[in-house]
PDB file of N, CA and C in Angstrom:
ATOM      1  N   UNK A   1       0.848  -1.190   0.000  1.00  0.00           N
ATOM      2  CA  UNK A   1       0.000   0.000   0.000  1.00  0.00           C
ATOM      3  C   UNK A   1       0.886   1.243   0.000  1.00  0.00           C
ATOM      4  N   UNK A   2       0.672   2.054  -0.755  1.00  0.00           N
ATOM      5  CA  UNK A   2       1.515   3.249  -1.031  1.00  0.00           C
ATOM      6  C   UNK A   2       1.038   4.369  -0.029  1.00  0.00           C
ATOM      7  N   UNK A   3       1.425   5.427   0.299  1.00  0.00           N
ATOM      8  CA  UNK A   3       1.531   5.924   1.864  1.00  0.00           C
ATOM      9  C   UNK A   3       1.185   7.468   1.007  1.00  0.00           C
ATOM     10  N   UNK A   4      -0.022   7.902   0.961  1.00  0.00           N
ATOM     11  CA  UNK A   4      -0.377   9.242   0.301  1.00  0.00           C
ATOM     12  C   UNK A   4      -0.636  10.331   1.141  1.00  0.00           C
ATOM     13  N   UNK A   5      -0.246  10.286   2.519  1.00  0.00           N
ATOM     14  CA  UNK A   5      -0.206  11.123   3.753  1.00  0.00           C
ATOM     15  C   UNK A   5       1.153  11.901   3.904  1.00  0.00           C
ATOM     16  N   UNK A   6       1.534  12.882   3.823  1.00  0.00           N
ATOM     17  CA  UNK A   6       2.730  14.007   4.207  1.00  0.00           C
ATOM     18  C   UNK A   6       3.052  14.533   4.857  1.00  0.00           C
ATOM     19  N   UNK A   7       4.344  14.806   5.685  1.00  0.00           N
ATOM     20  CA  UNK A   7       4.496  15.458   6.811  1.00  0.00           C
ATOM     21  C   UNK A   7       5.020  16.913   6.086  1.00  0.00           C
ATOM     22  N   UNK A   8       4.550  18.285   6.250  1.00  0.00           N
ATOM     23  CA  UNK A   8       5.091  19.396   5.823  1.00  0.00           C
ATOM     24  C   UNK A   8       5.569  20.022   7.335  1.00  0.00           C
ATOM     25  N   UNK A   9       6.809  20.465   7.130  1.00  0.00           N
ATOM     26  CA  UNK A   9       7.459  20.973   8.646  1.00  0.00           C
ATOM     27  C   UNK A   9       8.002  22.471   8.365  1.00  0.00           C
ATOM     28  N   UNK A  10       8.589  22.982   9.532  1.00  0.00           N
ATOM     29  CA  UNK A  10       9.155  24.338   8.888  1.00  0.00           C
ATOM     30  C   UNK A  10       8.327  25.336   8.208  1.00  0.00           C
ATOM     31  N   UNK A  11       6.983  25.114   8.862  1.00  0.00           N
ATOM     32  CA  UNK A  11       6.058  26.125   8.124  1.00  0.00           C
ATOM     33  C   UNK A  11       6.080  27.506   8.630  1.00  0.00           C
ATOM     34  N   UNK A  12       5.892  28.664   8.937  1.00  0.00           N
ATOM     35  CA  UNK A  12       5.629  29.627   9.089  1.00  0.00           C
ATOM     36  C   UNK A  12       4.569  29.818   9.670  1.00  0.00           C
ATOM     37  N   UNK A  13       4.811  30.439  11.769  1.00  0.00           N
ATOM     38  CA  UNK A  13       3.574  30.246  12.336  1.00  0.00           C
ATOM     39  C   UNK A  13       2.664  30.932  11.764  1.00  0.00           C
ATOM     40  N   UNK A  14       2.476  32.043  11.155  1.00  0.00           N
ATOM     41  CA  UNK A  14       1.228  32.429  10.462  1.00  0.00           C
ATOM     42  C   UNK A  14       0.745  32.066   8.837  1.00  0.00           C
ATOM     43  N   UNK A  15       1.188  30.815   8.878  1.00  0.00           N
ATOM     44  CA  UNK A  15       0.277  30.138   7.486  1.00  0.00           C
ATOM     45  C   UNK A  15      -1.336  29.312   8.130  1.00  0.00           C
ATOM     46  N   UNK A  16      -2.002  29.685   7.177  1.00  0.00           N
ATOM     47  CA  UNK A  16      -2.927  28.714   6.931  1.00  0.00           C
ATOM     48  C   UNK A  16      -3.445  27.362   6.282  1.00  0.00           C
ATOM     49  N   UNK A  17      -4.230  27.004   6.811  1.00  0.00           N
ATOM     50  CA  UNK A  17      -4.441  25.810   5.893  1.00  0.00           C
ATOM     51  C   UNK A  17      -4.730  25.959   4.175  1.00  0.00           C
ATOM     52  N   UNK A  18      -5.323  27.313   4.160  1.00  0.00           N
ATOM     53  CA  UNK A  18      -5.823  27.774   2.937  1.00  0.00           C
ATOM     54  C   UNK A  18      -4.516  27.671   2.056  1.00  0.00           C
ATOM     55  N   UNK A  19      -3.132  28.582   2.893  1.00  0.00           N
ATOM     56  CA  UNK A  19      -2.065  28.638   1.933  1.00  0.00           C
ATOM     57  C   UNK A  19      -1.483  27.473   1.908  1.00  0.00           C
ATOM     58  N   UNK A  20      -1.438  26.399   2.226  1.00  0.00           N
ATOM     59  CA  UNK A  20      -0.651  24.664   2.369  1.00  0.00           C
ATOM     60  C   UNK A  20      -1.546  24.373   1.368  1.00  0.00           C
ATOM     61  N   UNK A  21      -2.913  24.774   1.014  1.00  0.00           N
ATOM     62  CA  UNK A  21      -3.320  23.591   0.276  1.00  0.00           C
ATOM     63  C   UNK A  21      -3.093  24.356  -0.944  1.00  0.00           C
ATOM     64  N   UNK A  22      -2.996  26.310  -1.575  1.00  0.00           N
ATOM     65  CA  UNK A  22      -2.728  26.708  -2.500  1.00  0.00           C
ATOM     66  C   UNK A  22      -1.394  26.205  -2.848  1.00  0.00           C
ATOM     67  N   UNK A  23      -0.406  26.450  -1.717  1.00  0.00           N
ATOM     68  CA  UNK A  23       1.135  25.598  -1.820  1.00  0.00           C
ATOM     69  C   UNK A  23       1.215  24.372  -2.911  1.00  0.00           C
ATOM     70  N   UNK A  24       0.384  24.005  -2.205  1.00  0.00           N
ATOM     71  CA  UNK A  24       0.518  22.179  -3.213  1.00  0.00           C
ATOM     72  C   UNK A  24      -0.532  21.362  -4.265  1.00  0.00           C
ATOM     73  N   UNK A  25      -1.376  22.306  -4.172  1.00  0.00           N
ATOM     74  CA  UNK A  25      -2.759  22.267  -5.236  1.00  0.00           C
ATOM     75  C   UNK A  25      -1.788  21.764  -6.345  1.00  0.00           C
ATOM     76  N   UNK A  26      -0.947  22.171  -7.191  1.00  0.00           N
ATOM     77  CA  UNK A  26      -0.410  21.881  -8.356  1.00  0.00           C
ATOM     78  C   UNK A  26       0.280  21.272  -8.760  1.00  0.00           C
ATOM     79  N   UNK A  27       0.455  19.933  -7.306  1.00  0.00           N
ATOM     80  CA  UNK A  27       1.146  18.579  -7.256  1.00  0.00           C
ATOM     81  C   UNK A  27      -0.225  17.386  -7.617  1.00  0.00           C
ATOM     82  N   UNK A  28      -1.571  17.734  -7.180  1.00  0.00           N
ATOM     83  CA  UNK A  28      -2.146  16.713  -7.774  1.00  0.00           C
ATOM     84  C   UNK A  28      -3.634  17.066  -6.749  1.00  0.00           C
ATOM     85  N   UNK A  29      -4.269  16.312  -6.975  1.00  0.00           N
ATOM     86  CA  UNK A  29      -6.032  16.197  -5.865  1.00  0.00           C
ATOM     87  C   UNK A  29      -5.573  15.426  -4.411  1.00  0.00           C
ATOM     88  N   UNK A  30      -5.465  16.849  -3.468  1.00  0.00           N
ATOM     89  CA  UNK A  30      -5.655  17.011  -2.152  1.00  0.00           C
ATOM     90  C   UNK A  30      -6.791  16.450  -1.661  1.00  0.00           C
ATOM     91  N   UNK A  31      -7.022  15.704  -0.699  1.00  0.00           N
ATOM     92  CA  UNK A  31      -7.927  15.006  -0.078  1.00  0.00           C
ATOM     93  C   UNK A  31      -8.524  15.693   1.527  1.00  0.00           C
ATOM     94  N   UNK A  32      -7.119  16.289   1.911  1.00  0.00           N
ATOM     95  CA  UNK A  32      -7.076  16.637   3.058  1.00  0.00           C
ATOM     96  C   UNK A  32      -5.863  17.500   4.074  1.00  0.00           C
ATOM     97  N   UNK A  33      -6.597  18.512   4.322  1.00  0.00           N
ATOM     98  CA  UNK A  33      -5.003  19.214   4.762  1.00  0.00           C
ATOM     99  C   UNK A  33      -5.433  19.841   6.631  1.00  0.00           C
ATOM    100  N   UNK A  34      -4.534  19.356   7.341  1.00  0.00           N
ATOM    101  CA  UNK A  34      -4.588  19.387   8.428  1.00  0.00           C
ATOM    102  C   UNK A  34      -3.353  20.318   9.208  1.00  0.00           C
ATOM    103  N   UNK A  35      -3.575  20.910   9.294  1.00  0.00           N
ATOM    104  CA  UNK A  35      -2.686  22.289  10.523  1.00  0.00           C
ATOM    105  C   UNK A  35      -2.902  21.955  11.424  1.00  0.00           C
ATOM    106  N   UNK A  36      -1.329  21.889  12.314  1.00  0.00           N
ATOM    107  CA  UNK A  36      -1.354  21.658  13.582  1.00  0.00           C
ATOM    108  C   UNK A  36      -1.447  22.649  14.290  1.00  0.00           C
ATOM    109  N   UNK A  37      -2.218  22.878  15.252  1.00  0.00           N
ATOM    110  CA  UNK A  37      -2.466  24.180  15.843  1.00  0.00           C
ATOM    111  C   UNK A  37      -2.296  23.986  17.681  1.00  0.00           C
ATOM    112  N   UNK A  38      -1.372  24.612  18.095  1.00  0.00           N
ATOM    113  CA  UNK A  38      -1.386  25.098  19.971  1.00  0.00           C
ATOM    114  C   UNK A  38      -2.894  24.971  20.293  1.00  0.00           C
ATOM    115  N   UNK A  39      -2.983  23.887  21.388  1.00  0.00           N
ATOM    116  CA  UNK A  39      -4.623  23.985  21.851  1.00  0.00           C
ATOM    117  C   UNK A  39      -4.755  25.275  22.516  1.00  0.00           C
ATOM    118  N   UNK A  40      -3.744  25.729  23.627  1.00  0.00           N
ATOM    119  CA  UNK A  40      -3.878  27.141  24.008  1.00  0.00           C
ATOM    120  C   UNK A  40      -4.450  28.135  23.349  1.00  0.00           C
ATOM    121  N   UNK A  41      -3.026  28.321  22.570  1.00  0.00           N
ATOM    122  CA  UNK A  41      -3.031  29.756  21.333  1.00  0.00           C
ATOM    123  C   UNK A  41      -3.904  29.806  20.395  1.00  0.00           C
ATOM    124  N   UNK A  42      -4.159  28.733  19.602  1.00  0.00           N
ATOM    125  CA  UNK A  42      -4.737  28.815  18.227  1.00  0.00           C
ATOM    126  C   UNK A  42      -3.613  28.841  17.428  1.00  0.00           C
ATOM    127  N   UNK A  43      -2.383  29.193  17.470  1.00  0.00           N
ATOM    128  CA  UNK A  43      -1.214  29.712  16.749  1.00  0.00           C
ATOM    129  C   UNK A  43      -0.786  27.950  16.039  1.00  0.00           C
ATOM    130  N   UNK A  44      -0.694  28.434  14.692  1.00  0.00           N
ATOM    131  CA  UNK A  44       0.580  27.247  14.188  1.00  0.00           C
ATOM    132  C   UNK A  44       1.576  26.482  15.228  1.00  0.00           C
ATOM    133  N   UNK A  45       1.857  25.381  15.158  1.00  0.00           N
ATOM    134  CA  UNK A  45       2.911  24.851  15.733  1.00  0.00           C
ATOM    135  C   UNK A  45       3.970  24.979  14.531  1.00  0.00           C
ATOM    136  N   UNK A  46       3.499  24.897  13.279  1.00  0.00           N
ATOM    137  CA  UNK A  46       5.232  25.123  12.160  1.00  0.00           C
ATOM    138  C   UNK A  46       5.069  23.411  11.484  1.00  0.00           C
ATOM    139  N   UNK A  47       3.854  22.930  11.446  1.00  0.00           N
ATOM    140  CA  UNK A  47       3.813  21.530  10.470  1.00  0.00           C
ATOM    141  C   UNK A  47       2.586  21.411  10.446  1.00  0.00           C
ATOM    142  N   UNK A  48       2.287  20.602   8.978  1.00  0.00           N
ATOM    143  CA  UNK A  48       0.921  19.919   9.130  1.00  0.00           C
ATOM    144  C   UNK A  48       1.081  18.844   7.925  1.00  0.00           C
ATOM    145  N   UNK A  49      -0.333  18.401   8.025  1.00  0.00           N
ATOM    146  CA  UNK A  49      -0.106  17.130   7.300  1.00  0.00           C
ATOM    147  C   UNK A  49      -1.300  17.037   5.779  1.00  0.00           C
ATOM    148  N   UNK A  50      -0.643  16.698   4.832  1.00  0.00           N
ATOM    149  CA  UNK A  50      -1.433  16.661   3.941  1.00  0.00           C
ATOM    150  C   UNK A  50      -1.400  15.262   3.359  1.00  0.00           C
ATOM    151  N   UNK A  51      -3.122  15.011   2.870  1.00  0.00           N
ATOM    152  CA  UNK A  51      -2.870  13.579   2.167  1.00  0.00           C
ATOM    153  C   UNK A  51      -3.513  14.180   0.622  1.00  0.00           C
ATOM    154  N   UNK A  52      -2.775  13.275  -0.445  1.00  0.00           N
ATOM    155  CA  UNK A  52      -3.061  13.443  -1.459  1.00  0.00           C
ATOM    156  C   UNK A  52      -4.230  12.193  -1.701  1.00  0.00           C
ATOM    157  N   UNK A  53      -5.126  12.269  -2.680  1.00  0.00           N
ATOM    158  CA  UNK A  53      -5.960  11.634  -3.862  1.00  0.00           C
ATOM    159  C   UNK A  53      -5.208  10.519  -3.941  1.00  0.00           C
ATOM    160  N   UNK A  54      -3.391  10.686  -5.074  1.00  0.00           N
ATOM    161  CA  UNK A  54      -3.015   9.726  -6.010  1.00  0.00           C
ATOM    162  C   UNK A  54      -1.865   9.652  -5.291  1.00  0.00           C
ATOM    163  N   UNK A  55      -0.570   8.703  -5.832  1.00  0.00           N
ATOM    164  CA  UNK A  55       0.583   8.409  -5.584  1.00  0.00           C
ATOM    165  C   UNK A  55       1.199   9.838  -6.502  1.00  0.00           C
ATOM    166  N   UNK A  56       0.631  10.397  -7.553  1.00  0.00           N
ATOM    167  CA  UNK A  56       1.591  10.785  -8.363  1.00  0.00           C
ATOM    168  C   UNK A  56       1.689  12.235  -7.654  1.00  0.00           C
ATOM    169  N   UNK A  57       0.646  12.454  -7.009  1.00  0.00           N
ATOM    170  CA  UNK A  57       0.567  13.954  -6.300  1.00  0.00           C
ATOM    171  C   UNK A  57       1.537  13.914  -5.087  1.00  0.00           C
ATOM    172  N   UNK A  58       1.582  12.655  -4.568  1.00  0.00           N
ATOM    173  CA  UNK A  58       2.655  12.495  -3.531  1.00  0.00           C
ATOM    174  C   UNK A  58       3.981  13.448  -4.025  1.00  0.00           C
ATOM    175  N   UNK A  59       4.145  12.246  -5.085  1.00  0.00           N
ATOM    176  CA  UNK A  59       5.729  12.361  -5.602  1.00  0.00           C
ATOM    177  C   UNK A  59       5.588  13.276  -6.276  1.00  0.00           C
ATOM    178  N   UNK A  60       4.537  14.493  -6.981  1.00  0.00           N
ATOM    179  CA  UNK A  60       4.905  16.194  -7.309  1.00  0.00           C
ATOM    180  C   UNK A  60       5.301  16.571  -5.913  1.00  0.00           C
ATOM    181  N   UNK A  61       4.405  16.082  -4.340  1.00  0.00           N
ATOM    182  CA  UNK A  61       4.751  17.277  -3.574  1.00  0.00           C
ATOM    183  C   UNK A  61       6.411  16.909  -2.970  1.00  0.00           C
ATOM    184  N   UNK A  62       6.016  15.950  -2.924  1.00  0.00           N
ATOM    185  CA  UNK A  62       8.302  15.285  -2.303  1.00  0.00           C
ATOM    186  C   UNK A  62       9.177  16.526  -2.776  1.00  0.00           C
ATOM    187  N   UNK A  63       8.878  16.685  -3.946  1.00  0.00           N
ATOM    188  CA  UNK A  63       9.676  17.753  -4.680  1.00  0.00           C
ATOM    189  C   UNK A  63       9.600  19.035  -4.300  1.00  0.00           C
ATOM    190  N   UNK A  64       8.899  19.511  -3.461  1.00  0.00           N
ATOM    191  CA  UNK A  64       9.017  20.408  -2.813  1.00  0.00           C
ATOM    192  C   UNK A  64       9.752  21.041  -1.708  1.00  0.00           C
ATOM    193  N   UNK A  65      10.331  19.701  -0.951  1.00  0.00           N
ATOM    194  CA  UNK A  65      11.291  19.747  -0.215  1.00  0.00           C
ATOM    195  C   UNK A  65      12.475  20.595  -0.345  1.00  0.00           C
ATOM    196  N   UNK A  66      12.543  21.630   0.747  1.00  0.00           N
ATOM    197  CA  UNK A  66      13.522  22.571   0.806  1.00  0.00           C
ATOM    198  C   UNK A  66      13.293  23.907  -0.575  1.00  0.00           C
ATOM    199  N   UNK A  67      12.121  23.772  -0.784  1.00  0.00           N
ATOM    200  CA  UNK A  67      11.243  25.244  -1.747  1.00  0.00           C
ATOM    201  C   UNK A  67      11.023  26.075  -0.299  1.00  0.00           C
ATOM    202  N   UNK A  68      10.647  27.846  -0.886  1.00  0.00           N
ATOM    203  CA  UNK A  68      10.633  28.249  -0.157  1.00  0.00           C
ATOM    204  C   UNK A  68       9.132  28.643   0.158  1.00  0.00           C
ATOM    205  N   UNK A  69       8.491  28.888   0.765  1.00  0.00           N
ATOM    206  CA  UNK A  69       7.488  29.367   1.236  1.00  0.00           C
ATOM    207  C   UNK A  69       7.228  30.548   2.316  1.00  0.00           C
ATOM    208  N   UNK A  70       6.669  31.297   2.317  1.00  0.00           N
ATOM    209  CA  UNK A  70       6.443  32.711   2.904  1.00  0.00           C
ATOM    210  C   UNK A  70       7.753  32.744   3.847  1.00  0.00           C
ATOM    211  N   UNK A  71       9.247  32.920   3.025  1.00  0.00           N
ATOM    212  CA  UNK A  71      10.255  33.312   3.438  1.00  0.00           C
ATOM    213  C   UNK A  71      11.289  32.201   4.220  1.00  0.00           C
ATOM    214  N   UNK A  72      10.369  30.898   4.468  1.00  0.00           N
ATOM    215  CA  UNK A  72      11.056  29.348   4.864  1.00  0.00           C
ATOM    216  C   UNK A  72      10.867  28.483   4.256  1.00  0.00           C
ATOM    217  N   UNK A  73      12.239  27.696   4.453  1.00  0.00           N
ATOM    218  CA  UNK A  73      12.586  26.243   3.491  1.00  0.00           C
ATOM    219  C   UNK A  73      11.496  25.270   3.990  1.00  0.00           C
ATOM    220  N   UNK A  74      10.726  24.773   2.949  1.00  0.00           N
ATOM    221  CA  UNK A  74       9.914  23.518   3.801  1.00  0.00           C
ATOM    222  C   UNK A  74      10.477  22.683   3.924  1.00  0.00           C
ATOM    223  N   UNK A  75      10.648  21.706   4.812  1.00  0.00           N
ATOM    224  CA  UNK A  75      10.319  19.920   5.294  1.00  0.00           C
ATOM    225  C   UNK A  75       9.390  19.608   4.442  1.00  0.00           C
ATOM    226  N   UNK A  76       9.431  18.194   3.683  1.00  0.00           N
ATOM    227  CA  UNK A  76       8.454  17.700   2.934  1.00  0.00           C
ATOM    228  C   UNK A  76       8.835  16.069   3.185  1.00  0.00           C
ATOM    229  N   UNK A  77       7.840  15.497   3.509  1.00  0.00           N
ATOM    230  CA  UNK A  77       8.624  13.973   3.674  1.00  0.00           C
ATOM    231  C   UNK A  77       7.326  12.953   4.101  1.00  0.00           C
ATOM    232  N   UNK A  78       7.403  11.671   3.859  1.00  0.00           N
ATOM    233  CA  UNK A  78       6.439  10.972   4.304  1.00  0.00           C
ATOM    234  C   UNK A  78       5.950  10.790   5.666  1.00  0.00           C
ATOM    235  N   UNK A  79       4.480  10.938   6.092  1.00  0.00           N
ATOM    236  CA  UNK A  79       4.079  10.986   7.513  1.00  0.00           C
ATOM    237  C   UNK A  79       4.255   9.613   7.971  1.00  0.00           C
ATOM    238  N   UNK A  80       4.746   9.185   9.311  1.00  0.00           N
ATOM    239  CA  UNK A  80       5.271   8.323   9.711  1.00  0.00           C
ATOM    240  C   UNK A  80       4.084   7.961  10.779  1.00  0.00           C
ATOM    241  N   UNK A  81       3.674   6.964  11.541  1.00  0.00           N
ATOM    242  CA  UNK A  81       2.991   6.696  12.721  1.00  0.00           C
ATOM    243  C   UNK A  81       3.958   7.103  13.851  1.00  0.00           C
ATOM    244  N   UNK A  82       3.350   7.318  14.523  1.00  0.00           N
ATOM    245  CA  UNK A  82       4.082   8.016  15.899  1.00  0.00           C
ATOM    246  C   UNK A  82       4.445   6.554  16.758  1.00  0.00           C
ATOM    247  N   UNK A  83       5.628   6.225  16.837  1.00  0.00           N
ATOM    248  CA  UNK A  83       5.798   4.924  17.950  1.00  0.00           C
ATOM    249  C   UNK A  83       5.499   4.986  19.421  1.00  0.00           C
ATOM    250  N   UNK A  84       5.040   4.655  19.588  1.00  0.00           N
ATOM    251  CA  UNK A  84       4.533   4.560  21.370  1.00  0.00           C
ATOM    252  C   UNK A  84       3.738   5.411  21.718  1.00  0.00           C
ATOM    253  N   UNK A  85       2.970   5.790  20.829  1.00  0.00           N
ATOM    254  CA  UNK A  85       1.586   6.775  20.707  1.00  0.00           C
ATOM    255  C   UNK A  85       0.376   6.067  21.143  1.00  0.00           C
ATOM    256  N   UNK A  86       0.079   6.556  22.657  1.00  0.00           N
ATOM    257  CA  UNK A  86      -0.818   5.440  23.291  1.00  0.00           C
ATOM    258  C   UNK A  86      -2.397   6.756  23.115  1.00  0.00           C
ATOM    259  N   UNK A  87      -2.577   7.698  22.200  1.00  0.00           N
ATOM    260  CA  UNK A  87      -3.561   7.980  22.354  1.00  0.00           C
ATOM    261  C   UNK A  87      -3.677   9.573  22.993  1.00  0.00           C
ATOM    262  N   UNK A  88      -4.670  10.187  23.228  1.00  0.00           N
ATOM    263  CA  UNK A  88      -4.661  11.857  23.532  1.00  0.00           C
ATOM    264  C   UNK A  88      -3.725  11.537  25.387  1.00  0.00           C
ATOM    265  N   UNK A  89      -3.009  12.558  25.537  1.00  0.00           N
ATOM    266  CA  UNK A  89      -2.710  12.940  26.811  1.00  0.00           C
ATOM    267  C   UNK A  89      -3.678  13.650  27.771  1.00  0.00           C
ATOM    268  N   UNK A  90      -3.402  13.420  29.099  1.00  0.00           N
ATOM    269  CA  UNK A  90      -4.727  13.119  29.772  1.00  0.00           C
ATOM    270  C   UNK A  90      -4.816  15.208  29.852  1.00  0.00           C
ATOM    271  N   UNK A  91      -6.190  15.522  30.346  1.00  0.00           N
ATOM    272  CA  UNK A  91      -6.007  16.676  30.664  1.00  0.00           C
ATOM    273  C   UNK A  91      -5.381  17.336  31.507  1.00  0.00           C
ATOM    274  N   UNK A  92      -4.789  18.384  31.613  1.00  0.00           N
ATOM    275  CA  UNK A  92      -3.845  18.898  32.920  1.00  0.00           C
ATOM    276  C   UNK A  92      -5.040  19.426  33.654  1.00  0.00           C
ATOM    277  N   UNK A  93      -4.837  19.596  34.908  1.00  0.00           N
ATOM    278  CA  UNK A  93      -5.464  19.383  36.074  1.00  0.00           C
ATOM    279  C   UNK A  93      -5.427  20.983  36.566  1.00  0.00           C
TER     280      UNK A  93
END
């Protein structure tokens, strides 16, 4: 099974999801684009994750790696499962 999920890093805390998905619209049909956001702040954490449609949109966005975007180099690379990811952390008290 081919892995059509992306880790984008090095984003710029004031991007949106709007601009990640204009970013990469022209690698192929986006399915889904997810910004990681501070539960506090609302603010960017600086990654999010996009899954493409096809394999081939994958491998347009790979190529993006280390392009620049609103003044920073992106991270572009396959999203990985988190190892020893037992699930949400409990609430702080």
């Amino acid at each position: 099974m081919q892995q059509r999920k992306l880790y984008v890093g090095n984003l710029p805390f004031s991007i949106s999801e709007a601009d990640i998905e204009q970013t990469f619209s022209a690698c192929g049909d986006i399915e889904h684009v997810k910004l990681i956001t501070d539960r506090d702040t609302g603010r960017s954490r600086g990654f999010a994750f996009v899954t493409f449609a096809t394999q081939e949109g994958v491998d347009d966005a790979l190529a993006k790696h280390g392009e620049e975007v609103q003044g920073r180099k992106i991270v572009v690379s396959v999203a990985r499962e988190r190892e020893g990811f037992r699930g949400r952390r409990p609430l702080r008290q």
